[in-house]
PDB file of N, CA and C in Angstrom:
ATOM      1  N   UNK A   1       0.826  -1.195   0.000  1.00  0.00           N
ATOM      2  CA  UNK A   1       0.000   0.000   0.000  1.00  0.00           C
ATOM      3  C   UNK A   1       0.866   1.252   0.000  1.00  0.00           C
ATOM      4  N   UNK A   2       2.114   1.065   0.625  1.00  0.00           N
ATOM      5  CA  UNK A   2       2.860   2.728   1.162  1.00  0.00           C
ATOM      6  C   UNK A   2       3.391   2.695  -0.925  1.00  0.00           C
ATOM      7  N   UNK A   3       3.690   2.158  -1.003  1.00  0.00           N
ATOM      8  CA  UNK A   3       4.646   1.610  -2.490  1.00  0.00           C
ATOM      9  C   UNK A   3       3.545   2.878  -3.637  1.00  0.00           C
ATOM     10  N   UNK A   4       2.043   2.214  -3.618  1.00  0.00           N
ATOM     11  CA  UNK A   4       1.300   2.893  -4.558  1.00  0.00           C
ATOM     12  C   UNK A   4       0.784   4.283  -3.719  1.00  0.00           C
ATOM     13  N   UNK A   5       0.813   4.827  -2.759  1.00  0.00           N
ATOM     14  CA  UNK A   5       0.850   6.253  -2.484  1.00  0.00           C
ATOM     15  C   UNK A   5       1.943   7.027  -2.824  1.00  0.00           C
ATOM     16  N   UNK A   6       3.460   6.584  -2.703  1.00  0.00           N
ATOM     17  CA  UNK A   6       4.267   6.958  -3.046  1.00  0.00           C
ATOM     18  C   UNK A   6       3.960   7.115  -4.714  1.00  0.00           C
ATOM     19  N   UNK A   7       3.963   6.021  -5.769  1.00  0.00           N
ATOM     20  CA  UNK A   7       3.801   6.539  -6.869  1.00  0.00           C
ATOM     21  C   UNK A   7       3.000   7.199  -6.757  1.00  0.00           C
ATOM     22  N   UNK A   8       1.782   7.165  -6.540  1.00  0.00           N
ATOM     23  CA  UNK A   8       0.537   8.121  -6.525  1.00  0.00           C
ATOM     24  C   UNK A   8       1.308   9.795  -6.330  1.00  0.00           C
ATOM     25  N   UNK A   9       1.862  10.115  -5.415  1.00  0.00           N
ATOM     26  CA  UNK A   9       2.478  11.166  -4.842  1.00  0.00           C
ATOM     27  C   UNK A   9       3.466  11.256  -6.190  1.00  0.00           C
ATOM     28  N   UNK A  10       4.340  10.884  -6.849  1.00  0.00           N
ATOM     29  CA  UNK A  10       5.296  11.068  -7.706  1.00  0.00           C
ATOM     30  C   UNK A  10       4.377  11.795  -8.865  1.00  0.00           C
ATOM     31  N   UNK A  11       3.837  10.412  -9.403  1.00  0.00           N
ATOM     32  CA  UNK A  11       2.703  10.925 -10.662  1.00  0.00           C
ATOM     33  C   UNK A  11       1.949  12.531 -10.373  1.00  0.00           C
ATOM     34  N   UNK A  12       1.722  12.819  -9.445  1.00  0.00           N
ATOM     35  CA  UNK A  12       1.541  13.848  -8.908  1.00  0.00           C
ATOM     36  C   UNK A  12       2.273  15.153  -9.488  1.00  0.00           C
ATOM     37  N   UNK A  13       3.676  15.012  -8.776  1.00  0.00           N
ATOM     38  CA  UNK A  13       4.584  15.903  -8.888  1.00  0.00           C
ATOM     39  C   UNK A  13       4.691  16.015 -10.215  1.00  0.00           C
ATOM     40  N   UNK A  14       5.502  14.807 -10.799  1.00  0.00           N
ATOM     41  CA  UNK A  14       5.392  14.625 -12.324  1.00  0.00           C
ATOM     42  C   UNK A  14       4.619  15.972 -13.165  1.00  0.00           C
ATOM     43  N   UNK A  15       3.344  15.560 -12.955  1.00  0.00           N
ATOM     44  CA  UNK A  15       2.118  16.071 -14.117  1.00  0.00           C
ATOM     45  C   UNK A  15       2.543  17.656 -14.092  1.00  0.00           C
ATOM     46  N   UNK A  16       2.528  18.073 -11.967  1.00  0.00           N
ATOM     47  CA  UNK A  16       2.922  19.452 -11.700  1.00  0.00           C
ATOM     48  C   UNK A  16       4.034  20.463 -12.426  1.00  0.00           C
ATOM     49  N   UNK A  17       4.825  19.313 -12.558  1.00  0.00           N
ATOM     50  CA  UNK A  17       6.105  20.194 -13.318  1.00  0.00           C
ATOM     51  C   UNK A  17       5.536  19.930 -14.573  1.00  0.00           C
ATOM     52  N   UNK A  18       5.614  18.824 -15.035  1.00  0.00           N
ATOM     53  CA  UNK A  18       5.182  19.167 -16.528  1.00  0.00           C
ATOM     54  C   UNK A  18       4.339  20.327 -16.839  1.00  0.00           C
ATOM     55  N   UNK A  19       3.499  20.600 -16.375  1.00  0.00           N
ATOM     56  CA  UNK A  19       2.677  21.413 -16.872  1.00  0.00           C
ATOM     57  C   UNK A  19       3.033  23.133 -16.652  1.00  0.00           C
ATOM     58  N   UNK A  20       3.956  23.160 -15.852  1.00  0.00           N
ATOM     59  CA  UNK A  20       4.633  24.503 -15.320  1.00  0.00           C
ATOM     60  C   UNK A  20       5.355  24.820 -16.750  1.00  0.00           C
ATOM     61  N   UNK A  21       6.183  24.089 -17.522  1.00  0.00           N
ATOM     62  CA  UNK A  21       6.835  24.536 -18.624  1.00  0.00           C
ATOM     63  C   UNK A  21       5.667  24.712 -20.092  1.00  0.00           C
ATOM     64  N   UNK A  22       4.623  24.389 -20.061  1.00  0.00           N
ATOM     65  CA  UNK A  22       3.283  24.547 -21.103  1.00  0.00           C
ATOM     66  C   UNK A  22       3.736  26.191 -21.524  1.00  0.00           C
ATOM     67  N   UNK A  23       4.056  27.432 -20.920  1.00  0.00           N
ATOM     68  CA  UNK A  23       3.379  27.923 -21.084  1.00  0.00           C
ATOM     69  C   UNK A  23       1.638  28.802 -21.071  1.00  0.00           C
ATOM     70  N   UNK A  24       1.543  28.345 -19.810  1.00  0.00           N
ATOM     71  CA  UNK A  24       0.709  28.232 -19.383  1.00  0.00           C
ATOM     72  C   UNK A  24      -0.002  29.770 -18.991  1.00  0.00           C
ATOM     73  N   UNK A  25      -0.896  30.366 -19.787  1.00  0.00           N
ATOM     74  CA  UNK A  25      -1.068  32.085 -18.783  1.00  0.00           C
ATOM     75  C   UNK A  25      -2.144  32.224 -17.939  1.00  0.00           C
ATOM     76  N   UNK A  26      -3.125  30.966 -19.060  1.00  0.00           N
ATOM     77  CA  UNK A  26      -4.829  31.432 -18.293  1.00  0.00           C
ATOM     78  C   UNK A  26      -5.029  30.257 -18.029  1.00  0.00           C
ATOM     79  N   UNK A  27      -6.145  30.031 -17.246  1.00  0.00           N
ATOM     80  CA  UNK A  27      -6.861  28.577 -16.509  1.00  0.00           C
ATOM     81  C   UNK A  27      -8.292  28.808 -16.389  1.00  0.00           C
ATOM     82  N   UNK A  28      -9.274  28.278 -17.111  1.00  0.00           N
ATOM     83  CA  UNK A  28     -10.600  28.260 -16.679  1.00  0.00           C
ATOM     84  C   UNK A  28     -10.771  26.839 -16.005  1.00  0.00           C
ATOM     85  N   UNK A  29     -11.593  26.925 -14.961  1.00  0.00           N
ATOM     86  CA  UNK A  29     -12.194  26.090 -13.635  1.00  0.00           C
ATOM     87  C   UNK A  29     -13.082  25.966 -13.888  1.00  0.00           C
ATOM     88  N   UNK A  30     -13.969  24.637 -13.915  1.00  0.00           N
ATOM     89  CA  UNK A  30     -15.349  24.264 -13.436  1.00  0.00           C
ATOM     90  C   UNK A  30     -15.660  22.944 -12.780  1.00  0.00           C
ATOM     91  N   UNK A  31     -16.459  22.905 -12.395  1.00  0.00           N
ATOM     92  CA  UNK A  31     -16.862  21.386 -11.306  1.00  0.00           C
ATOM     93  C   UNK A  31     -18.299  21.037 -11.283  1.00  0.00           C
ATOM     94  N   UNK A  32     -18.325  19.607 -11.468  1.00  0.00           N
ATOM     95  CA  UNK A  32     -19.681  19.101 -12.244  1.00  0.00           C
ATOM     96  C   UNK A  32     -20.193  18.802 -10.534  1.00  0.00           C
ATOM     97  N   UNK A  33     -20.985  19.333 -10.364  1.00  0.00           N
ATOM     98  CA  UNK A  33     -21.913  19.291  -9.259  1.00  0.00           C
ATOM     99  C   UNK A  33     -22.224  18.065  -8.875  1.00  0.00           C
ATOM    100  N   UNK A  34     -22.752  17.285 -10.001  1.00  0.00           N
ATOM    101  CA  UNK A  34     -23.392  15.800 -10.444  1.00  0.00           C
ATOM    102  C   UNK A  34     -22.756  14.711 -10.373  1.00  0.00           C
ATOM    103  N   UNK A  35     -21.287  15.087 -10.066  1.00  0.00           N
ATOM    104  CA  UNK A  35     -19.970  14.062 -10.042  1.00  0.00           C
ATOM    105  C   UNK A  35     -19.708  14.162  -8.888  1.00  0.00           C
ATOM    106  N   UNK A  36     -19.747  15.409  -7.855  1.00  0.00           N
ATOM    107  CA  UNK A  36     -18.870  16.005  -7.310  1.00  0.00           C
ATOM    108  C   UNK A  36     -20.051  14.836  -5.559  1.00  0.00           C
ATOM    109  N   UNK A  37     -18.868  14.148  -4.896  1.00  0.00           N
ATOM    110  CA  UNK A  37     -19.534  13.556  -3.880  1.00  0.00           C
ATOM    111  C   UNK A  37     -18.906  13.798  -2.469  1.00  0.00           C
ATOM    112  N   UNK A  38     -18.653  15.389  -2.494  1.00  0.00           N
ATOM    113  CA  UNK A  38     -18.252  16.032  -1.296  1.00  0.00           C
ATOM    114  C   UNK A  38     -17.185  15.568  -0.302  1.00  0.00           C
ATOM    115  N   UNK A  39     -15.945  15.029  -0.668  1.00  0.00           N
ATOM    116  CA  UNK A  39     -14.642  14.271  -0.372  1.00  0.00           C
ATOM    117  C   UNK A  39     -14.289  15.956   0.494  1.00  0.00           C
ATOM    118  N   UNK A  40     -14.116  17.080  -0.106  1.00  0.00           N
ATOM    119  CA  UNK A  40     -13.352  17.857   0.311  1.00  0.00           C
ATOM    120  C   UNK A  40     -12.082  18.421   0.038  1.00  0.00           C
ATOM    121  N   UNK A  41     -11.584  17.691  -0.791  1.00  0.00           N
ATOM    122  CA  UNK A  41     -10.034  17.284  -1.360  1.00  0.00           C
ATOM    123  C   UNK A  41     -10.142  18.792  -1.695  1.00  0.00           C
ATOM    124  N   UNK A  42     -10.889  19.311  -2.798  1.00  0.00           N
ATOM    125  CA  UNK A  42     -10.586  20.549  -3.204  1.00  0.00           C
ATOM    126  C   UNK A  42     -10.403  21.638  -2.349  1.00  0.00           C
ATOM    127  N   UNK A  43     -11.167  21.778  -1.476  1.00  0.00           N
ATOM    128  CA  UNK A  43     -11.286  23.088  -0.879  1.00  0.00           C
ATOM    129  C   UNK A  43      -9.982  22.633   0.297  1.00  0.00           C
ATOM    130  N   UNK A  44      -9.646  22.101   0.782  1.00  0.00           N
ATOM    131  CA  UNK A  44      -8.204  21.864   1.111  1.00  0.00           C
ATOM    132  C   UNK A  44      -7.178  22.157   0.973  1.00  0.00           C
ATOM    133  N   UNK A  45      -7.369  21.913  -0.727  1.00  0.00           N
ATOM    134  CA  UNK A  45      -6.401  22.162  -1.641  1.00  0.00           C
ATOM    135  C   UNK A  45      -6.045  23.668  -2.217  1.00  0.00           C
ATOM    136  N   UNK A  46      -7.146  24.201  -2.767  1.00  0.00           N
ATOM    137  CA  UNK A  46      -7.315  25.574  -3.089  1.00  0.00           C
ATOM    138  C   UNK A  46      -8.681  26.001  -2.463  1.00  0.00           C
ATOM    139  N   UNK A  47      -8.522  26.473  -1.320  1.00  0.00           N
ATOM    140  CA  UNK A  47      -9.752  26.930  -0.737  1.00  0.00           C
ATOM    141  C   UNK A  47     -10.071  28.488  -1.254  1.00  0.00           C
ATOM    142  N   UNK A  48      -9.312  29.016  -2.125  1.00  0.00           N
ATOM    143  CA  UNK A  48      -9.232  30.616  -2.919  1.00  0.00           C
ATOM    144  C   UNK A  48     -10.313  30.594  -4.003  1.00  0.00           C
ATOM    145  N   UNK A  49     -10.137  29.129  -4.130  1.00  0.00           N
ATOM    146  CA  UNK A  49     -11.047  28.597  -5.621  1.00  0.00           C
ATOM    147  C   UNK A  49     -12.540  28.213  -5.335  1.00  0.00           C
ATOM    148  N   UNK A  50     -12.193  26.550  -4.675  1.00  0.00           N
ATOM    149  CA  UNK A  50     -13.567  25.938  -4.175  1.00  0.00           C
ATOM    150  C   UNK A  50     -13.667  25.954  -3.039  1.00  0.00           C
ATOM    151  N   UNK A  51     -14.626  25.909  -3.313  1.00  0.00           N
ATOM    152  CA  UNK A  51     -16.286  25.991  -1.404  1.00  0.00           C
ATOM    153  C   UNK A  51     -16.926  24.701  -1.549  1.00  0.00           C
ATOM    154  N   UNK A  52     -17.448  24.105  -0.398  1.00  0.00           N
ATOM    155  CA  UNK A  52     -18.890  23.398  -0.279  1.00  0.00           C
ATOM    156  C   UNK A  52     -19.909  24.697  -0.127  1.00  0.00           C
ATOM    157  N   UNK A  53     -21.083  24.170  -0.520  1.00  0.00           N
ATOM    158  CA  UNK A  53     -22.252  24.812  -0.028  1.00  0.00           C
ATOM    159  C   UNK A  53     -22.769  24.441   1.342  1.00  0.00           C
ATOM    160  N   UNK A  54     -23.552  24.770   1.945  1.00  0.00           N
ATOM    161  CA  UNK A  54     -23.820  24.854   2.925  1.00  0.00           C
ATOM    162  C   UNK A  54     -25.194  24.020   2.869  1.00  0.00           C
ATOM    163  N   UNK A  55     -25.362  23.748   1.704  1.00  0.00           N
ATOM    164  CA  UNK A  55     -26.932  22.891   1.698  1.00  0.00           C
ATOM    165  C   UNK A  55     -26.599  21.193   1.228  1.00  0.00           C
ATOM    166  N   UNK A  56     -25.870  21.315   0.048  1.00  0.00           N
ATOM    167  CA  UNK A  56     -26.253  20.630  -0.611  1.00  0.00           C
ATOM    168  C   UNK A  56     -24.268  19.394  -0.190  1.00  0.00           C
ATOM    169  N   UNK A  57     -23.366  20.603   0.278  1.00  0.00           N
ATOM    170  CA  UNK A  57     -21.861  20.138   0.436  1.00  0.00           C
ATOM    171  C   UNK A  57     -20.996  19.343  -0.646  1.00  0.00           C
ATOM    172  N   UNK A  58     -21.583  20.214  -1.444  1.00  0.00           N
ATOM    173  CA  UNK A  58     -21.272  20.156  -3.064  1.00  0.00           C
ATOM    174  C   UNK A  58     -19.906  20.875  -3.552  1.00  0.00           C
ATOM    175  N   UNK A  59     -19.640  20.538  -4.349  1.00  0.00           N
ATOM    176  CA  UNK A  59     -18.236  22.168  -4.749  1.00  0.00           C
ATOM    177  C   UNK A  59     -19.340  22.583  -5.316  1.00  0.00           C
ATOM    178  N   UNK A  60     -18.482  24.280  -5.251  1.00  0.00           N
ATOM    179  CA  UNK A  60     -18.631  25.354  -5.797  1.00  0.00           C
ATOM    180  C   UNK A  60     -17.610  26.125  -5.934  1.00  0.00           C
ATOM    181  N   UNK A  61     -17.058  26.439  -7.549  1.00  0.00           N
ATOM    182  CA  UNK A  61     -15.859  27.231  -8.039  1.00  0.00           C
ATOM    183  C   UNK A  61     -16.194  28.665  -7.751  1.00  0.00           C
ATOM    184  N   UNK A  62     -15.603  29.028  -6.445  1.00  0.00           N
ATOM    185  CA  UNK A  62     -15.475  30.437  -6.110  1.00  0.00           C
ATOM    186  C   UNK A  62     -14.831  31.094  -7.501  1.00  0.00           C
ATOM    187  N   UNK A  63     -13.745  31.199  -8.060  1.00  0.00           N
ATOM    188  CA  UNK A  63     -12.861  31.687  -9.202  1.00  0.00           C
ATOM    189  C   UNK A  63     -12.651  31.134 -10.261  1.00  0.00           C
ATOM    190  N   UNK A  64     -13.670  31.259 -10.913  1.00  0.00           N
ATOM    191  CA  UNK A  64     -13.481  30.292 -12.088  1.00  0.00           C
ATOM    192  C   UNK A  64     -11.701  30.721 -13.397  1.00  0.00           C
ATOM    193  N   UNK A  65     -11.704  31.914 -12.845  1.00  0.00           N
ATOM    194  CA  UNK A  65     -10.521  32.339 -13.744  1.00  0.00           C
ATOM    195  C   UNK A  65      -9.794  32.570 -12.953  1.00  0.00           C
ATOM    196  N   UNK A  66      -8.753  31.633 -12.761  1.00  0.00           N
ATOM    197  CA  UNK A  66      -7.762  32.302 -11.496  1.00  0.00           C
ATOM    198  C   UNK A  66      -6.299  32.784 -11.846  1.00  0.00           C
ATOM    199  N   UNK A  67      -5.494  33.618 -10.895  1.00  0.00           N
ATOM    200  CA  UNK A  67      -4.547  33.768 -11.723  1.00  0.00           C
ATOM    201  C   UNK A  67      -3.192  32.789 -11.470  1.00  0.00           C
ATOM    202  N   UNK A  68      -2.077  32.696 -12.004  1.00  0.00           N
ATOM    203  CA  UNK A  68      -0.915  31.910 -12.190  1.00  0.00           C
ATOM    204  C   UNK A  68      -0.985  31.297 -10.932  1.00  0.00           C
ATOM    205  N   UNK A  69      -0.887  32.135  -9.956  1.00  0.00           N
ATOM    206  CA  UNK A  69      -0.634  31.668  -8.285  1.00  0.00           C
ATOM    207  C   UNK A  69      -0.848  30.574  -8.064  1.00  0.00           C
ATOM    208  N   UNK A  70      -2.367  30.430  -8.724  1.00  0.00           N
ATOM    209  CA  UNK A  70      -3.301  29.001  -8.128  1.00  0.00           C
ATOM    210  C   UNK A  70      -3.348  28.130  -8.920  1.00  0.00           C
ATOM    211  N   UNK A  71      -2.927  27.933  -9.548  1.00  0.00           N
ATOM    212  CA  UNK A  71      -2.695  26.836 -10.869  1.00  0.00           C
ATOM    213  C   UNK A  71      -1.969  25.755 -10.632  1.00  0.00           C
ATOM    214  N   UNK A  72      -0.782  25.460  -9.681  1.00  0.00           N
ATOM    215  CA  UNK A  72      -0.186  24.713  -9.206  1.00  0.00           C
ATOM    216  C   UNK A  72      -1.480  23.839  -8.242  1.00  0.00           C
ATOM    217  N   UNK A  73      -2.220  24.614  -7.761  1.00  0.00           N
ATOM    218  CA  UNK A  73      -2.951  23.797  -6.390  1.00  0.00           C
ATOM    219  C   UNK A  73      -4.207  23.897  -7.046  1.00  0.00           C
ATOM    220  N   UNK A  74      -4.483  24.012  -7.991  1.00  0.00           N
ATOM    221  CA  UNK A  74      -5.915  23.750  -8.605  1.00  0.00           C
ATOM    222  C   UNK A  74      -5.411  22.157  -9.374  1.00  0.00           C
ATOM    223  N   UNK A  75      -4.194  22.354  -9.808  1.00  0.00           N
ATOM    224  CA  UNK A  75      -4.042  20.547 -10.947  1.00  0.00           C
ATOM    225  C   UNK A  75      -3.958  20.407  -9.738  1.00  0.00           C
ATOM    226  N   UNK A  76      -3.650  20.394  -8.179  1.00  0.00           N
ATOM    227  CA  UNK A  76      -3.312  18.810  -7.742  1.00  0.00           C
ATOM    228  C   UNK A  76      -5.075  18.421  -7.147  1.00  0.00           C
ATOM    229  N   UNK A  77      -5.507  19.515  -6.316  1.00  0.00           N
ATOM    230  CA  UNK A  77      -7.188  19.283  -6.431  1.00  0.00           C
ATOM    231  C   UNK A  77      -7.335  17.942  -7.622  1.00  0.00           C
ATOM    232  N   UNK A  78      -7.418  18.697  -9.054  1.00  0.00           N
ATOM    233  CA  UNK A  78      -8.085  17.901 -10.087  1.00  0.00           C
ATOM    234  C   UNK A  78      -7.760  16.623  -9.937  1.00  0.00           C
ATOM    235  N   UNK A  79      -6.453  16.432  -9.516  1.00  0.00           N
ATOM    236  CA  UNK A  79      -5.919  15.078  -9.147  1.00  0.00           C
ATOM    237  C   UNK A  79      -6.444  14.599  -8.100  1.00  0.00           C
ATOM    238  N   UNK A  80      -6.408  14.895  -7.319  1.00  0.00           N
ATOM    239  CA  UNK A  80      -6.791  14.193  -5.659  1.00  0.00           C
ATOM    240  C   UNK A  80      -8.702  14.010  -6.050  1.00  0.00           C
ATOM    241  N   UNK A  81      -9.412  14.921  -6.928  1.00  0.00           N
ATOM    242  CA  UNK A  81     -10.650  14.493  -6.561  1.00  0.00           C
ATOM    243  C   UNK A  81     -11.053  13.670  -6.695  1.00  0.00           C
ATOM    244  N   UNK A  82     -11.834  12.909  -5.980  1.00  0.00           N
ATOM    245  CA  UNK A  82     -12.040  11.134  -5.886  1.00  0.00           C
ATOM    246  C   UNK A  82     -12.818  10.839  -7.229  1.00  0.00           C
ATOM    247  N   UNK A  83     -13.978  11.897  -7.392  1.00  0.00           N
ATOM    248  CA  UNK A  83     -15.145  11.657  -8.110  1.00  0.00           C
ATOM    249  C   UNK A  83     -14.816  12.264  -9.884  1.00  0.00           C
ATOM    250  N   UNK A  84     -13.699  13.098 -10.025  1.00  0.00           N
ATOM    251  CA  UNK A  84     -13.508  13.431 -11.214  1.00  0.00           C
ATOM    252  C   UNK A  84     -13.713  15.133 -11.706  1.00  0.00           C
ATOM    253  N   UNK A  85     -14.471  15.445 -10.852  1.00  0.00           N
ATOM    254  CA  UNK A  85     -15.220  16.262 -11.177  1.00  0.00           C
ATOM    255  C   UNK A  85     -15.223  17.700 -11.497  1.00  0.00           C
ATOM    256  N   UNK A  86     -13.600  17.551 -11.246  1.00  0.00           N
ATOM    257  CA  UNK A  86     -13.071  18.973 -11.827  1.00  0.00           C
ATOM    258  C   UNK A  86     -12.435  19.233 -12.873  1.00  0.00           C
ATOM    259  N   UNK A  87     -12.925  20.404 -14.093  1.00  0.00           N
ATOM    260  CA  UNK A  87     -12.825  20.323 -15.122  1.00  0.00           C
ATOM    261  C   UNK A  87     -11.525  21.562 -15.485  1.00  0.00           C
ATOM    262  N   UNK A  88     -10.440  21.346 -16.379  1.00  0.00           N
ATOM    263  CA  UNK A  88      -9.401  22.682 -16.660  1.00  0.00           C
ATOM    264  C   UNK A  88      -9.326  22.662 -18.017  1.00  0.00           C
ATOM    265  N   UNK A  89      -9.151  24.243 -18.556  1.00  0.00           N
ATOM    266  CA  UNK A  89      -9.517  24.338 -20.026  1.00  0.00           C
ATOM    267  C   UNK A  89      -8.013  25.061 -19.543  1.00  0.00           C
ATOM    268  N   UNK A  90      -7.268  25.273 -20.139  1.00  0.00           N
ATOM    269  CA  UNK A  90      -5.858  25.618 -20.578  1.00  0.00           C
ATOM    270  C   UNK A  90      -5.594  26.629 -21.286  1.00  0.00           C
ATOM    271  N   UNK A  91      -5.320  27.709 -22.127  1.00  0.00           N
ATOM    272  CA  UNK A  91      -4.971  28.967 -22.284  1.00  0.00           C
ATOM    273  C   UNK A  91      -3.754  29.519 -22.992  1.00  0.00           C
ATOM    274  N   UNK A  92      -3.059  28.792 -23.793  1.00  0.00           N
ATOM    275  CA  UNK A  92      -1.636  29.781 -23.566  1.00  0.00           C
ATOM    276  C   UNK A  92      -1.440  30.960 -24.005  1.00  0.00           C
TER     277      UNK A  92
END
């Protein structure tokens, strides 16, 4: 079990850097409500971005356009979410 968290954690990093050299300027955010089965992972992760609601303990993309800052901790969110449910459109 420690063996596949560790990769898990690598693949991680991996994707992170890769994607730092893209070129990268803009990031649009969204999160399928309908997928989304209230783990938490996100708002953890980038709490600047996503919220639960207070009714339903759903995400909700506070910033759908965020700037450079949060882009690092919005891919690992997308990663960690159990259910899938976070969506990134890319920009350069």
């Amino acid at each position: 079990m420690l063996i596949e968290e560790i990769q898990y954690i690598l693949r991680i990093c991996f994707l992170m850097r890769a994607c730092r050299g893209l070129g990268v300027s803009k990031m649009h955010v969204t999160a399928d409500r309908d997928r989304c089965i209230g783990a938490g992972l996100c708002v953890l992760t980038a709490p600047k971005i996503f919220e639960h609601d207070d009714e339903e303990g759903l995400v909700t993309v506070i910033d759908g356009d965020p700037g450079a800052e949060y882009h690092d901790a919005i891919r690992l969110a997308r990663e960690l979410c159990p259910s899938h449910a976070i969506q990134l459109s890319l920009v350069s």
